[in-house]
Protein backbone atom coordinates (compact mmCIF):
# COMPACT_ATOMS: atom_id res chain seq x y z
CA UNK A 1 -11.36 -21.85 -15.64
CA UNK A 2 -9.06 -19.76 -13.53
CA UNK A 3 -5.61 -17.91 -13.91
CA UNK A 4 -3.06 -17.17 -11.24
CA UNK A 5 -2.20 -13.64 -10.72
CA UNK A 6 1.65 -12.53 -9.41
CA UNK A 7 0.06 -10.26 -6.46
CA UNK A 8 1.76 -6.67 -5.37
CA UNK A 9 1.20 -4.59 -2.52
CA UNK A 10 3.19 -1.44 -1.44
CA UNK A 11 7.18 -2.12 -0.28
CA UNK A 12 7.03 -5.63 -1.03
CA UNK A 13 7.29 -7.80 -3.91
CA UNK A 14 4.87 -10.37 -5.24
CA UNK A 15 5.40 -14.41 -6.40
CA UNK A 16 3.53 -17.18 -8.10
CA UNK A 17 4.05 -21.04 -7.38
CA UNK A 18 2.45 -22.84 -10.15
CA UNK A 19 1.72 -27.01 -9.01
CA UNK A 20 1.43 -29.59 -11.82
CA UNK A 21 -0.42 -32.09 -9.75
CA UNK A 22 -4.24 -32.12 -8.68
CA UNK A 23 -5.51 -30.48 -5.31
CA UNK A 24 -7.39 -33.64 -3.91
CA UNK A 25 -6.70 -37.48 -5.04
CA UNK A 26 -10.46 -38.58 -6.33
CA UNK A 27 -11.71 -36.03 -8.82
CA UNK A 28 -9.37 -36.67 -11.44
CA UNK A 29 -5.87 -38.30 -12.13
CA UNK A 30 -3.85 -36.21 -13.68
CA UNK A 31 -0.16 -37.31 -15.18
CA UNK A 32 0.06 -34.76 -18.10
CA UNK A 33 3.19 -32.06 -18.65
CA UNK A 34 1.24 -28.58 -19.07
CA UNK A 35 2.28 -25.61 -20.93
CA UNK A 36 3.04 -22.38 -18.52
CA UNK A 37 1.78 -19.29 -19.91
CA UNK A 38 1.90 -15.38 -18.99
CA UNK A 39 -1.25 -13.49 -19.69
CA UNK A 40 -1.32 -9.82 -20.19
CA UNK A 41 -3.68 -6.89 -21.18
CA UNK A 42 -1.89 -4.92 -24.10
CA UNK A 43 -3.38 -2.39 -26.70
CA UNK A 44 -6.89 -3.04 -25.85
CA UNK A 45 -6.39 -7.12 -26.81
CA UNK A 46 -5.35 -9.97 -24.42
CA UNK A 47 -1.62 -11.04 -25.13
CA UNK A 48 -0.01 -14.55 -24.10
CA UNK A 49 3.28 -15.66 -23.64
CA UNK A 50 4.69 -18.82 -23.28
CA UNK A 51 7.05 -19.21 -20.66
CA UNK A 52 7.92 -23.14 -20.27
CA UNK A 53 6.76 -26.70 -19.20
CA UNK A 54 5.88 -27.81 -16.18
CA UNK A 55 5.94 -31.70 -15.92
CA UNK A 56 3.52 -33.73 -13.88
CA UNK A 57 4.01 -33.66 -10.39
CA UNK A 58 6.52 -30.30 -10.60
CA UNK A 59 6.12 -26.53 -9.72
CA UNK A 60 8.28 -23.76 -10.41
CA UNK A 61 8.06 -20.53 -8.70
CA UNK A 62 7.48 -16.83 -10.98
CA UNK A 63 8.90 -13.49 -9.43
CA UNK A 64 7.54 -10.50 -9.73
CA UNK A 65 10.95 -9.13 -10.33
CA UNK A 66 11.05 -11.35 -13.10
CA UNK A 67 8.03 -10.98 -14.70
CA UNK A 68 6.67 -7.26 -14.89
CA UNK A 69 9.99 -6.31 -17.58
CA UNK A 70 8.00 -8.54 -19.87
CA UNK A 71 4.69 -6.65 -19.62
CA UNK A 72 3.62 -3.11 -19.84
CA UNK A 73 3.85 -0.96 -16.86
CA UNK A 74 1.01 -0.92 -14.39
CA UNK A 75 -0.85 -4.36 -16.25
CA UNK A 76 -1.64 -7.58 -14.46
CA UNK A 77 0.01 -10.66 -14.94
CA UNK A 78 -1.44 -13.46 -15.22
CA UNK A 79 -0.41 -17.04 -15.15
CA UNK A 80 -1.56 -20.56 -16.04
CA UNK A 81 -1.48 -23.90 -17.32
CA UNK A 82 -2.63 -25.18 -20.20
CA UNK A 83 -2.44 -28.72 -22.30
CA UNK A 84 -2.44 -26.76 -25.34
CA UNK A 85 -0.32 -23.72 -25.88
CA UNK A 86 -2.51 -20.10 -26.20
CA UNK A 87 -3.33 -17.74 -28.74
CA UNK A 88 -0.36 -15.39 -29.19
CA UNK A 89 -3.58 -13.08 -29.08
CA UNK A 90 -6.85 -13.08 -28.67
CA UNK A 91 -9.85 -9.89 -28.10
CA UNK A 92 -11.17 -12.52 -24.86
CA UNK A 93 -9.31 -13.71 -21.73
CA UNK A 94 -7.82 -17.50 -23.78
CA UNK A 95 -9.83 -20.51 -23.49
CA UNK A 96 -7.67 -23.10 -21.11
CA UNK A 97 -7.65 -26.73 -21.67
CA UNK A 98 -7.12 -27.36 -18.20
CA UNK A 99 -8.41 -30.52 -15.72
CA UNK A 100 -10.96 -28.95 -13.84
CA UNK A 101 -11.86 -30.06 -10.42
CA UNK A 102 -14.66 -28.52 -7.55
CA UNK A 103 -13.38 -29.31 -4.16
CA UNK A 104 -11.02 -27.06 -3.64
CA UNK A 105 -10.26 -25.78 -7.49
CA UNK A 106 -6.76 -26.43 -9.20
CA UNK A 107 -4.92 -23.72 -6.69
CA UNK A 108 -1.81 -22.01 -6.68
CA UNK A 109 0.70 -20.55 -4.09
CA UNK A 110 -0.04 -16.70 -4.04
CA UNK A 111 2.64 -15.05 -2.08
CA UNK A 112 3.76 -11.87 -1.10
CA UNK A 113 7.26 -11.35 0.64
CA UNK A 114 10.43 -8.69 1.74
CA UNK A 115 13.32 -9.62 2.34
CA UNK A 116 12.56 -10.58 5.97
CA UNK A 117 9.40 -11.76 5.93
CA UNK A 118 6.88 -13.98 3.34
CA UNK A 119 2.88 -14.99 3.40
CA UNK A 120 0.93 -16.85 0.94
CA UNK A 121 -1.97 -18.62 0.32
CA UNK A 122 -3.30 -21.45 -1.84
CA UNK A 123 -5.49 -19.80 -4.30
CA UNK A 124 -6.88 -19.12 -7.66
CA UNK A 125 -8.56 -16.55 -9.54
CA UNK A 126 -11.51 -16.87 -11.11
CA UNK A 127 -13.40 -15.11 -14.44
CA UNK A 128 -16.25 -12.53 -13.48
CA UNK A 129 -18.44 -11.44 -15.32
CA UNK A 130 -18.71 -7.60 -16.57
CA UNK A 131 -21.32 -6.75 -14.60
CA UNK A 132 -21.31 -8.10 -10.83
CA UNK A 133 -20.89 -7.34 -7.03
CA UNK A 134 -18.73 -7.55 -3.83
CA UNK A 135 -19.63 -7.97 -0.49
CA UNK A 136 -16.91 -8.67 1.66
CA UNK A 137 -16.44 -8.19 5.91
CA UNK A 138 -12.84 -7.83 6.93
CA UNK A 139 -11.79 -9.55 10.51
CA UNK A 140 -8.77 -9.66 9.94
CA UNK A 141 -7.57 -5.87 10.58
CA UNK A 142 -4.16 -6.03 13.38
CA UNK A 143 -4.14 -3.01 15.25
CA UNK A 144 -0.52 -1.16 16.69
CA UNK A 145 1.17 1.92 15.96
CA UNK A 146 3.79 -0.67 13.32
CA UNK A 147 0.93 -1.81 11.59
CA UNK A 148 -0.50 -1.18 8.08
CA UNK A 149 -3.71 -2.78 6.88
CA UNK A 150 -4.68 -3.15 3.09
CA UNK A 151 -7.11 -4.78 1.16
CA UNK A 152 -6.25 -5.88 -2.34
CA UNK A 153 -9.56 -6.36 -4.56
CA UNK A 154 -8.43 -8.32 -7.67
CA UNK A 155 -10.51 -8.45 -10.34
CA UNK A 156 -10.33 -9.77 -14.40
CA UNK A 157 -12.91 -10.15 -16.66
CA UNK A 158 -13.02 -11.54 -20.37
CA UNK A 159 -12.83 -8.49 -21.90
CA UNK A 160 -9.41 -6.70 -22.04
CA UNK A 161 -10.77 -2.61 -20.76
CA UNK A 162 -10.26 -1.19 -17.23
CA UNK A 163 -13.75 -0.17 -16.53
CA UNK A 164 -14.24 1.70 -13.62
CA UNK A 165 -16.10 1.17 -10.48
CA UNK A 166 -16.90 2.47 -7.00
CA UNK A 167 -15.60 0.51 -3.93
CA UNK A 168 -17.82 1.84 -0.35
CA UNK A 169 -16.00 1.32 3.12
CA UNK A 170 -18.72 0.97 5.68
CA UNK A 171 -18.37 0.16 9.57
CA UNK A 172 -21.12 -2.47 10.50
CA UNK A 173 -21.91 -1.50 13.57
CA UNK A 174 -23.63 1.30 12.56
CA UNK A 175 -23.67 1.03 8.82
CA UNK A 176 -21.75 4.57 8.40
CA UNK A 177 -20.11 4.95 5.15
CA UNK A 178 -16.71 6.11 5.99
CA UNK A 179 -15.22 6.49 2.74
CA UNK A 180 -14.75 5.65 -0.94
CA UNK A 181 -12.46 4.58 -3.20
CA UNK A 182 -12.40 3.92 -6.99
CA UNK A 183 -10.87 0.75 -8.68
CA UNK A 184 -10.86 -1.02 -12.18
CA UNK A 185 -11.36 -4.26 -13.55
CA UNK A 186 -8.49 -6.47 -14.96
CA UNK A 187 -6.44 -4.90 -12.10
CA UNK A 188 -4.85 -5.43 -8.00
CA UNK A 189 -6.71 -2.09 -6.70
CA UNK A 190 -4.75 -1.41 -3.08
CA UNK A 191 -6.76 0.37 -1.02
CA UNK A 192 -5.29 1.05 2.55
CA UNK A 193 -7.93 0.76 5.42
CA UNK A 194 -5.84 2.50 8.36
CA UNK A 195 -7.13 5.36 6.76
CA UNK A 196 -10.47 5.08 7.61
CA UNK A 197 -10.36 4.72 11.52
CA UNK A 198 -11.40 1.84 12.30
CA UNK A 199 -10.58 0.25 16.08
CA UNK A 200 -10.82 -2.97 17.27
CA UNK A 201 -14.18 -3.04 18.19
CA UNK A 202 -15.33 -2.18 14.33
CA UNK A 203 -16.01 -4.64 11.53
CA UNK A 204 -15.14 -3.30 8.13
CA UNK A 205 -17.58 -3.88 5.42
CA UNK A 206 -16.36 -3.71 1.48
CA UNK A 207 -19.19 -3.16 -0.75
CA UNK A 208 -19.09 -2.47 -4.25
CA UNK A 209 -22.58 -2.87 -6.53
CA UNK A 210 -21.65 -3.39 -10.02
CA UNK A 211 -17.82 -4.90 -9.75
CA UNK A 212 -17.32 -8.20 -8.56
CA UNK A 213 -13.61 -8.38 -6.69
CA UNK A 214 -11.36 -10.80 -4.67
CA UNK A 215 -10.85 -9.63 -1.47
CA UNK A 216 -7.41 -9.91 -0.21
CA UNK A 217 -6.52 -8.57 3.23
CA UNK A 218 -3.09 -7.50 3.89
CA UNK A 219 -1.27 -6.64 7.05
CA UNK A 220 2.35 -6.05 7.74
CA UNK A 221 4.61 -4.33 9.93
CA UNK A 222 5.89 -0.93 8.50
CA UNK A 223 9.66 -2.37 8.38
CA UNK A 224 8.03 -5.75 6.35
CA UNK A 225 9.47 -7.81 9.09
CA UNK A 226 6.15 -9.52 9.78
CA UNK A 227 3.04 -10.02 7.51
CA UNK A 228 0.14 -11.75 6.53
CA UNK A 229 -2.67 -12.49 4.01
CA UNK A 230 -6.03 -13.44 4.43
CA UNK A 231 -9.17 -13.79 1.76
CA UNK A 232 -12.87 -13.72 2.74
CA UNK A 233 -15.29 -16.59 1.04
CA UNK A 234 -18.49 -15.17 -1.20
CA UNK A 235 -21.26 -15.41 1.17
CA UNK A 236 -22.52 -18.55 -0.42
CA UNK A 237 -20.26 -20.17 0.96
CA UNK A 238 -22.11 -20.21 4.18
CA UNK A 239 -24.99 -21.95 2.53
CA UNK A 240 -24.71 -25.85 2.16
CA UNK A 241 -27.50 -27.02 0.66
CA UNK A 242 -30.56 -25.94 -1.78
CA UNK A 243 -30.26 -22.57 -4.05
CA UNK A 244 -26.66 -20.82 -2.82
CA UNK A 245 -26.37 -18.24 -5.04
CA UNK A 246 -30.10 -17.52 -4.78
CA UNK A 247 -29.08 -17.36 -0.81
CA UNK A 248 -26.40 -14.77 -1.97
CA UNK A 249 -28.06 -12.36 -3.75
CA UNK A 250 -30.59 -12.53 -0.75
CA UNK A 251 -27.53 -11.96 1.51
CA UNK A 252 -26.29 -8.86 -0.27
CA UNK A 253 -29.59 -7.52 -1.48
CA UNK A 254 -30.62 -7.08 2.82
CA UNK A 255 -26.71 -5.58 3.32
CA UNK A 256 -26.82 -3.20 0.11
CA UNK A 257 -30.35 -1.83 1.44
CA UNK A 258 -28.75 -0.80 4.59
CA UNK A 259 -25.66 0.32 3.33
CA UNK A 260 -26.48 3.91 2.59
CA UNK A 261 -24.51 6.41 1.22
């Protein structure tokens, strides 16, 4: 089950392009209208709001301009799709009845853009669980006295709280911890990573041991003419075969040991 967040990031404005129509053509057929909902954290309970219908084979495109006067400041809004309409409220993130497919999910466009400029990617956002961990290396740093770098670690869980966590900025060539920051659940934490020094030779490491996160890397130029966004993949996702998650913990348990503080 998965939700599409409208993303933000500093000087530019986030969208949403929801897509009534299956990501591949052999899991599933799919010729249903869905209802289009806004999900919200509000007063320590999970609040829903039903913004439309989105026929089979349509998508319709949600501003962020559009959509944060109907939530409280500072909360993150979620989207989705649903064959039933949601609880007006509800103490756990809604149940979805929602076709489900594995290869690639049910995606969205997730889009940032200025009024020059615009990057997206096909995406979705998952559930995780209370209690978790990221790993994440970030390649995709641009370099040039015009540039900014971010990373945006989304995050929502079932419950409706912002607990807090610690996110650890390493480089991995020498495992040197270079700087921390602290970020909540059921949020978009931007952290900028120009602050931390890092040169084209360095590989930035994002480690955090008890809050799972989406890593989103963001780059653009400082007058938002030119941007882009790029996710890493869980480190499973370099296993094909056998026990992947049991490969991932193995993954992160050798990278946490040598990620000291």
């Amino acid at each position: 089950m998965s939700f599409f967040p409208i993303l933000k990031a500093p000087n530019v404005s986030g969208y949403t392009t929801l897509c009534n129509f299956p990501p591949n053509n052999w899991e599933i057929n799919h010729t249903k209208s869905q209802f289009i909902s806004l999900t919200y954290m509000e007063d320590n309970m999970w609040h829903s709001d039903q913004l439309g219908i989105l026929n089979s084979n349509d998508l319709k495109t949600f501003y962020a301009t559009e959509i944060e006067p109907l939530i409280p400041d500072g909360e993150l809004p979620l989207l989705s799709l649903s064959e039933e309409p949601l609880l007006k409220t509800s103490k756990q993130l809604p149940a979805l009845k929602f076709p489900v497919t594995t290869t690639p999910w049910w995606r969205a466009t997730l889009g940032l853009s200025s009024q020059f400029s615009a990057t997206s990617y096909q995406g979705e956002l998952p559930i995780f669980p209370s209690q978790g961990s990221l790993l994440s290396f970030a390649p995709f740093l641009q370099f040039g006295q015009t540039i900014e770098n971010f990373v945006l670690l989304v995050n929502i869980t079932n419950d409706p709280v912002h607990n807090a966590s610690e996110v650890e900025i390493y480089n991995a060539n020498n495992k040197i911890l270079l700087g921390s920051r602290e970020i909540f659940s059921n949020k978009i934490n931007i952290i900028q990573l120009d602050d931390f020094g890092f040169n084209e030779n360095d590989l930035p490491v994002i480690s955090c041991r008890n809050m799972s996160a989406l890593p989103l890397y963001f780059s653009k130029t400082k007058d938002e003419s030119s941007m882009s966004i790029e996710h890493t993949h869980a480190p499973m996702s370099m296993v094909t075969h056998g026990d992947r998650f049991g490969a991932q913990k193995h993954i992160k348990d050798l990278w946490f040991s040598d990620l000291k503080k």
